[in-house]
N, C-alpha and C. Protein backbone atom coordinates (compact mmCIF):
# COMPACT_ATOMS: atom_id res chain seq x y z
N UNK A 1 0.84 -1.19 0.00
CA UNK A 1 0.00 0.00 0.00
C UNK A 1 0.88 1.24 0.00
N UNK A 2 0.58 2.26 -0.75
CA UNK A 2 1.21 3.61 -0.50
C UNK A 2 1.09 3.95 0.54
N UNK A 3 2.62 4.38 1.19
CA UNK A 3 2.62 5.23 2.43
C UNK A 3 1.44 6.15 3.02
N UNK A 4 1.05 6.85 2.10
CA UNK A 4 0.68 8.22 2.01
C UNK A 4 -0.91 7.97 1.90
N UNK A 5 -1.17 6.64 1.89
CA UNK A 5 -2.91 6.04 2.35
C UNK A 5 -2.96 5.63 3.71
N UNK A 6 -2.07 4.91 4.17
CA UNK A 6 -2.07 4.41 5.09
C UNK A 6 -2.76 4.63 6.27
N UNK A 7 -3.70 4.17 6.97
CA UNK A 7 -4.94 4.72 8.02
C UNK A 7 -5.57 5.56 7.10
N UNK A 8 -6.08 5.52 5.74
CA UNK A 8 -7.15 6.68 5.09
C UNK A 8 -8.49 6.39 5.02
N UNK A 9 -8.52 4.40 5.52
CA UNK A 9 -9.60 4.53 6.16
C UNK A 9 -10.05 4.79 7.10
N UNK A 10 -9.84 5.33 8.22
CA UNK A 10 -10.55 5.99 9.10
C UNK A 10 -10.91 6.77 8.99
N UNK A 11 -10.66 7.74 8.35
CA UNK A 11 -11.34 8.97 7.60
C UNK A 11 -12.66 8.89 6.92
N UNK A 12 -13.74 9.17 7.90
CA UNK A 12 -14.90 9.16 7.22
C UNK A 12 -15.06 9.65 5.90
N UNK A 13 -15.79 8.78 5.04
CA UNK A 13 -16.21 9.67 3.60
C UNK A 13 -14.79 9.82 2.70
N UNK A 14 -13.80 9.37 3.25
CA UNK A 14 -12.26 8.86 2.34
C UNK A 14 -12.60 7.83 1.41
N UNK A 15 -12.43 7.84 0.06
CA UNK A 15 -12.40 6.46 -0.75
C UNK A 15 -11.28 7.03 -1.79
N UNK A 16 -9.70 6.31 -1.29
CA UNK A 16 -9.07 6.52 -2.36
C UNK A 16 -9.27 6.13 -3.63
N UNK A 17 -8.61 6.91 -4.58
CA UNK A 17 -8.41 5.88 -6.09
C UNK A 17 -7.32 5.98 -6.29
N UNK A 18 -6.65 4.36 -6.05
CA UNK A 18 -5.20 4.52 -6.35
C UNK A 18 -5.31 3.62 -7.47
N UNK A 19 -4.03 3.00 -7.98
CA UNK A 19 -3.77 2.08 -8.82
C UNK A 19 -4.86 1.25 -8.96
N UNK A 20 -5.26 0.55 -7.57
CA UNK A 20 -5.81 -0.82 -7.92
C UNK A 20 -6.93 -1.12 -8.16
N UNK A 21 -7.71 0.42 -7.57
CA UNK A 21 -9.02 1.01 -7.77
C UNK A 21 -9.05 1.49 -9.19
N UNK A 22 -8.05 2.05 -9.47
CA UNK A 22 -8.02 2.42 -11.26
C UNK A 22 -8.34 1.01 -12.15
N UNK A 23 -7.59 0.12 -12.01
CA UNK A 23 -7.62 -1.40 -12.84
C UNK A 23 -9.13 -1.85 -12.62
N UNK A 24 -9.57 -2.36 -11.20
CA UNK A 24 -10.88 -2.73 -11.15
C UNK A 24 -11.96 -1.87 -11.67
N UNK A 25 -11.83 -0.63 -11.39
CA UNK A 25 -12.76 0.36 -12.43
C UNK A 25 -12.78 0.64 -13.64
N UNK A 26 -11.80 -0.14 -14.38
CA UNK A 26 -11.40 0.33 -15.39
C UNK A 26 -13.09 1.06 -17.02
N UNK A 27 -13.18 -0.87 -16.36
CA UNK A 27 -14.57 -0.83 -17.51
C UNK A 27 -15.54 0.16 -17.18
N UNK A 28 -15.99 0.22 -16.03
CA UNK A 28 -16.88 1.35 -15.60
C UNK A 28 -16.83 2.63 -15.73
N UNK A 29 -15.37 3.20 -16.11
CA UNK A 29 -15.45 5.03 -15.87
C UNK A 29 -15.00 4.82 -17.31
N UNK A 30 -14.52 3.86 -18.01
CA UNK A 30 -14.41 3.76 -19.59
C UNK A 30 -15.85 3.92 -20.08
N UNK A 31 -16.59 3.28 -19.91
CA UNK A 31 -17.94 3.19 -20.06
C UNK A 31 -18.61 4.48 -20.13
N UNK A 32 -18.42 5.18 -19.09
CA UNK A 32 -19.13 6.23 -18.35
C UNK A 32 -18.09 7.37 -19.47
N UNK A 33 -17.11 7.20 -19.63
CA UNK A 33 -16.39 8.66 -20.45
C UNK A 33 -16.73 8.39 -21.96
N UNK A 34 -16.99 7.54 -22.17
CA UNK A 34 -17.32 7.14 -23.79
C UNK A 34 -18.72 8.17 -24.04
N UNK A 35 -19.65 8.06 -23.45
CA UNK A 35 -21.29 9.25 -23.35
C UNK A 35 -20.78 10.46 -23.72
N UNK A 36 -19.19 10.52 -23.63
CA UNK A 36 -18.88 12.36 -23.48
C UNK A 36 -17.89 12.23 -25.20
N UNK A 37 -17.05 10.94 -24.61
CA UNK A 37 -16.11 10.84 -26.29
C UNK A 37 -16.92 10.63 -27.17
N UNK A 38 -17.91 9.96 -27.32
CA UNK A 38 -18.38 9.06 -28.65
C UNK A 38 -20.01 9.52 -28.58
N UNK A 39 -20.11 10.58 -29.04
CA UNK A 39 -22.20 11.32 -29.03
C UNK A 39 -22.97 10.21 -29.37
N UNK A 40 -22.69 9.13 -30.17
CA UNK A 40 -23.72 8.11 -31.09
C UNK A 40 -23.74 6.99 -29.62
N UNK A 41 -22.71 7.43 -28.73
CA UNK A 41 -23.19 6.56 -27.70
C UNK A 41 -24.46 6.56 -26.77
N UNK A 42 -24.81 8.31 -26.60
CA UNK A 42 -25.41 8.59 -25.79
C UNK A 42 -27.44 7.88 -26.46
N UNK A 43 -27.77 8.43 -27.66
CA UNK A 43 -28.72 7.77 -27.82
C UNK A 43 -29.37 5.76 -27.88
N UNK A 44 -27.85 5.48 -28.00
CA UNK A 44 -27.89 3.94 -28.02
C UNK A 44 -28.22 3.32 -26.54
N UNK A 45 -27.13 4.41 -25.89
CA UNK A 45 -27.81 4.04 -24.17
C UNK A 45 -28.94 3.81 -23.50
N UNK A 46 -29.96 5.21 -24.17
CA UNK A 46 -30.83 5.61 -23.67
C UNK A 46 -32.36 4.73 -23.94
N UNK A 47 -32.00 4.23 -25.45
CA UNK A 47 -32.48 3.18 -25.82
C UNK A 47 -32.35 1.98 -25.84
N UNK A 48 -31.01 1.49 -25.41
CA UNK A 48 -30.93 0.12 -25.18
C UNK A 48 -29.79 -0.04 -23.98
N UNK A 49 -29.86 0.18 -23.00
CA UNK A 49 -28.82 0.40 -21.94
C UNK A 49 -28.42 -1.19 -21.74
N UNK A 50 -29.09 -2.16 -21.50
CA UNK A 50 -28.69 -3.40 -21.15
C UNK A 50 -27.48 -4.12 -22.48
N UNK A 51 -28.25 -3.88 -23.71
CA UNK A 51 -26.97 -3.95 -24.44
C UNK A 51 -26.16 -3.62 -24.43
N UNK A 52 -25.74 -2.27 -23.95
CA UNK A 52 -24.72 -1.14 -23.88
C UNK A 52 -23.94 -1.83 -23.08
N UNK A 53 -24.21 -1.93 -21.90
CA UNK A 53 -23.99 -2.74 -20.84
C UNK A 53 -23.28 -4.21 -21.34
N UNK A 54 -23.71 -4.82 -22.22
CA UNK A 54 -23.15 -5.92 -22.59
C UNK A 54 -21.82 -6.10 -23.52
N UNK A 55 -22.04 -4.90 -24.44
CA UNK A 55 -20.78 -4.72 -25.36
C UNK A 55 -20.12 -3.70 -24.49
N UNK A 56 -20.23 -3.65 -23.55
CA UNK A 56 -18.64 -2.93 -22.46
C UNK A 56 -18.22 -3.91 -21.67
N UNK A 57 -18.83 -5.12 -21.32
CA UNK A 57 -18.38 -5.91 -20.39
C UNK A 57 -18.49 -5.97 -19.18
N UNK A 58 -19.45 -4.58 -18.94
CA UNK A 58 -20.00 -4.67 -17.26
C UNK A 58 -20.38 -5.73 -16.38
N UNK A 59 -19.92 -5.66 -15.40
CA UNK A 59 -20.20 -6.63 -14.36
C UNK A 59 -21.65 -6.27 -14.15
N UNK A 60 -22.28 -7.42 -13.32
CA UNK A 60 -23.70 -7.16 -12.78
C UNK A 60 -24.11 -5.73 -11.78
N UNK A 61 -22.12 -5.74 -11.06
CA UNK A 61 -22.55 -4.74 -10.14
C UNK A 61 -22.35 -3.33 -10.60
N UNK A 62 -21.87 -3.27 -11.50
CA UNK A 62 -21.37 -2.42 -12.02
C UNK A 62 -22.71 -1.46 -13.08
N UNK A 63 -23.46 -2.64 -13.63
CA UNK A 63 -25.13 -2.20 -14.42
C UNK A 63 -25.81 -1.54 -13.57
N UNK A 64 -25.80 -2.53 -11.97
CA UNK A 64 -26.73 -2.30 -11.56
C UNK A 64 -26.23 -0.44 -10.54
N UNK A 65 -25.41 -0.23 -10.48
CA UNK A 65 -25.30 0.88 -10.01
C UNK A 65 -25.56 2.20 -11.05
N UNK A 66 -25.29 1.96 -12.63
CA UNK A 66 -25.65 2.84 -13.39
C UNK A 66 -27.08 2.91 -13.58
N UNK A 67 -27.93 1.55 -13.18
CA UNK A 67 -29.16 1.36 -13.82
C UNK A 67 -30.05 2.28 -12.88
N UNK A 68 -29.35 1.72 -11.59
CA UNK A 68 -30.00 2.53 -9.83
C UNK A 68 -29.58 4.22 -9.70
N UNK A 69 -28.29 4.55 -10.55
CA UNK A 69 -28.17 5.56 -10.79
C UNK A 69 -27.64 6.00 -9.09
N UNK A 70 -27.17 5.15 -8.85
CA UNK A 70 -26.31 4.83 -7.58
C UNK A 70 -25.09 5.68 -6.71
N UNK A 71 -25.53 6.94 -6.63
CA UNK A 71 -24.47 7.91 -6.96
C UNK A 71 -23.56 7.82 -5.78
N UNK A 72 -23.50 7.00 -4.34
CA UNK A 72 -22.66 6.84 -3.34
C UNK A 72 -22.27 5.89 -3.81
N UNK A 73 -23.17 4.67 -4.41
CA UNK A 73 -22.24 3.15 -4.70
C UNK A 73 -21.16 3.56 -6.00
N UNK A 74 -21.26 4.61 -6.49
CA UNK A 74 -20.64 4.56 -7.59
C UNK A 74 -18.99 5.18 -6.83
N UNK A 75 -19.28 5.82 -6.35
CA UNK A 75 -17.94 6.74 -5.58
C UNK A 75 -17.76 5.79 -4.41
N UNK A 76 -18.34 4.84 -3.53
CA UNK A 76 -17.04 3.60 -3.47
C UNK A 76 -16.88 2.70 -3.73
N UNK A 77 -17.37 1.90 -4.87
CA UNK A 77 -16.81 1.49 -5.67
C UNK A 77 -15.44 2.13 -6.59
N UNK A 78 -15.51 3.38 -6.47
CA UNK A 78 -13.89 3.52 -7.33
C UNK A 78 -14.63 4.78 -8.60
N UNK A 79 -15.64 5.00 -8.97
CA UNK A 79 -16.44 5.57 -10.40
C UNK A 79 -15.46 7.18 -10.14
N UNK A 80 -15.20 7.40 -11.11
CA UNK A 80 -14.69 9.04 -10.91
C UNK A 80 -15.66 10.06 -11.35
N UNK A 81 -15.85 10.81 -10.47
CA UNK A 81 -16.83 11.74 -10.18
C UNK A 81 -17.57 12.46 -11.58
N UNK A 82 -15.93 12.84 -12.41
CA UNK A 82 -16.00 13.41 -13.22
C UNK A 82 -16.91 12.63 -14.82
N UNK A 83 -16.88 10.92 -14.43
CA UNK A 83 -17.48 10.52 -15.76
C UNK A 83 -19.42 10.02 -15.15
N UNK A 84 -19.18 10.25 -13.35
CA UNK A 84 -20.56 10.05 -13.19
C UNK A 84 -21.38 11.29 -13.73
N UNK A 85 -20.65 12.75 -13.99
CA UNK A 85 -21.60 13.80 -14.66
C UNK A 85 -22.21 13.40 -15.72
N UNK A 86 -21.43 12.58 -16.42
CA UNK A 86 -21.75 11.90 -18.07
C UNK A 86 -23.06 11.42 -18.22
N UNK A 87 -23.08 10.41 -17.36
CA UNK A 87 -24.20 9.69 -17.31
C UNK A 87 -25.37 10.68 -16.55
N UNK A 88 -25.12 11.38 -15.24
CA UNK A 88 -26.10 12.34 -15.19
C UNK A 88 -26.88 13.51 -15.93
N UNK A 89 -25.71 13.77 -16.76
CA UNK A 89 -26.22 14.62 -18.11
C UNK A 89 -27.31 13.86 -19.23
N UNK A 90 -27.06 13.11 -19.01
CA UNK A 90 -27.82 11.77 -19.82
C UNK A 90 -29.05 12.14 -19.64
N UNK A 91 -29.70 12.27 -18.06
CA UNK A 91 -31.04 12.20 -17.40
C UNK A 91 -31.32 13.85 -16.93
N UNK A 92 -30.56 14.26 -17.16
CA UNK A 92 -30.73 15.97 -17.33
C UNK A 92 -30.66 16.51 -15.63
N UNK A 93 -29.85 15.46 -14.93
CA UNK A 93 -29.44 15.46 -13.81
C UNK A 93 -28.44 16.44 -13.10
N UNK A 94 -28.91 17.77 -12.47
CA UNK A 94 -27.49 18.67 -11.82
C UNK A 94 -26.79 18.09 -11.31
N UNK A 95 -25.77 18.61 -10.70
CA UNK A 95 -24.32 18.02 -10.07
C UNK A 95 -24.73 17.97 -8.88
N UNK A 96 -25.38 19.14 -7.95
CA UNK A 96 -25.61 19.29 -6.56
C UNK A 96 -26.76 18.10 -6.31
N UNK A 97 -27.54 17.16 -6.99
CA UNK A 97 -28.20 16.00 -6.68
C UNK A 97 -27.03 14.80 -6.59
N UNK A 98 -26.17 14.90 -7.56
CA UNK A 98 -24.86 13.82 -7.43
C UNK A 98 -24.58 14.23 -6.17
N UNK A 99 -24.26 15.19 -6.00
CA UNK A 99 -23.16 15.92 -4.44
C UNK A 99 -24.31 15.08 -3.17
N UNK A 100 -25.46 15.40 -3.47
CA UNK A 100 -26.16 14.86 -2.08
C UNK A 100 -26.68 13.36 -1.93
N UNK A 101 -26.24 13.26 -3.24
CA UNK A 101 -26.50 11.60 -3.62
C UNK A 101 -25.50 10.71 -2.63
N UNK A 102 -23.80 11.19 -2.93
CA UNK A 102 -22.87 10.88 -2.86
C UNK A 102 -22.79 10.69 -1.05
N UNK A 103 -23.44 11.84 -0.45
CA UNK A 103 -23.60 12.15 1.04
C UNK A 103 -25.07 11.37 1.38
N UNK A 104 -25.11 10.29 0.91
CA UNK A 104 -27.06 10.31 1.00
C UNK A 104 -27.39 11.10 2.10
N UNK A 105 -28.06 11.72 1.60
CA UNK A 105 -28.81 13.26 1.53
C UNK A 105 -29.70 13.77 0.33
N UNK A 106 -31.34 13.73 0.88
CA UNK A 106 -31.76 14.80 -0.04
C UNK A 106 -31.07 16.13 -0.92
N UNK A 107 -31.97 15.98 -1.36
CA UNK A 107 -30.88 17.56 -2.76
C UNK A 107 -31.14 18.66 -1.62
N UNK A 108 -32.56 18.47 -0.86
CA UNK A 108 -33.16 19.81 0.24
C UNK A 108 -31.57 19.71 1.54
N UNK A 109 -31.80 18.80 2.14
CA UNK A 109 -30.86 18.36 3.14
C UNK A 109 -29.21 18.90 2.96
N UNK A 110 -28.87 18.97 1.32
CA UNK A 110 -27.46 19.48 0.98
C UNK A 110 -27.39 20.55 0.69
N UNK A 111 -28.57 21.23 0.28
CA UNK A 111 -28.23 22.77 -0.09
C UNK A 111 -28.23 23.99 1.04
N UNK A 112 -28.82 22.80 2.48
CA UNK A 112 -29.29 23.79 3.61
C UNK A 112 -27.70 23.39 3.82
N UNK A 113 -25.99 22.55 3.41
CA UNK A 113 -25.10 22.80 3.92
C UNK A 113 -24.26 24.12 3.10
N UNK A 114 -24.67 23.97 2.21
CA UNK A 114 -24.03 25.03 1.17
C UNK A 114 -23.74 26.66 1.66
N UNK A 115 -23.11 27.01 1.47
CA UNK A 115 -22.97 28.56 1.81
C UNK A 115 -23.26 29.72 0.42
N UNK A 116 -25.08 30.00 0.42
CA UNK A 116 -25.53 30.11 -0.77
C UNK A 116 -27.10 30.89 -0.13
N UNK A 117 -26.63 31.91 -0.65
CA UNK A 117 -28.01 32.87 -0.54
C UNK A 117 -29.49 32.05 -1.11
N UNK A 118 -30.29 32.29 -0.32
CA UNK A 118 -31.82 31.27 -0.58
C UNK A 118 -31.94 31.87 -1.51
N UNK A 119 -33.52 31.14 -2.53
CA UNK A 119 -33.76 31.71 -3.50
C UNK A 119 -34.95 32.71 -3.13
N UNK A 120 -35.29 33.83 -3.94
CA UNK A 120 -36.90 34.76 -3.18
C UNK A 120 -37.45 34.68 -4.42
């Protein structure tokens, strides 16, 4: 293990991504960045996701967190934040629902942490 992890689990809400988390994720945030590289992906998804799912090689657990739209299982499992927008853009999904997803927390519950003038 890298020095520089070492006790990082005790750190609540810590989920490194090191190396080994990179390899096991591989297919999944490949998956998930392709919606952003490849546009002809995004309608094939939307219409046939289980296939999609099949010509990437997804694991079961791995479907079933995109299918559940799983936004804490996805961040520890290893998913990088940046290709879960992908797929949330997909469903016309903001970031601050990922953010409270990630904390399960209502979207209401996360914005009362925010430092952010209410709306009138």
């Amino acid at each position: 293990m890298n020095v520089q992890l070492q006790g990082i689990e005790a750190i609540d809400g810590t989920y490194p991504f090191d190396l080994r988390v990179s390899v096991r994720t591989m297919r999944i945030n490949k998956f998930l960045w392709s919606m952003t590289t490849k546009p002809e992906n995004r309608p094939q998804f939307l219409a046939d996701p289980e296939g999609c799912f099949e010509r990437a090689g997804l694991t079961e657990q791995e479907r079933d967190l995109i299918r559940k739209r799983d936004w804490q299982g996805m961040i520890h499992y290893g998913v990088n934040f940046f290709v879960m927008e992908k797929i949330a853009r997909l469903d016309g999904i903001p970031n601050a629902v990922i953010y409270a997803g990630m904390r399960a927390e209502s979207l209401e519950d996360f914005l009362k942490t925010r430092n952010v003038p209410e709306a009138r």
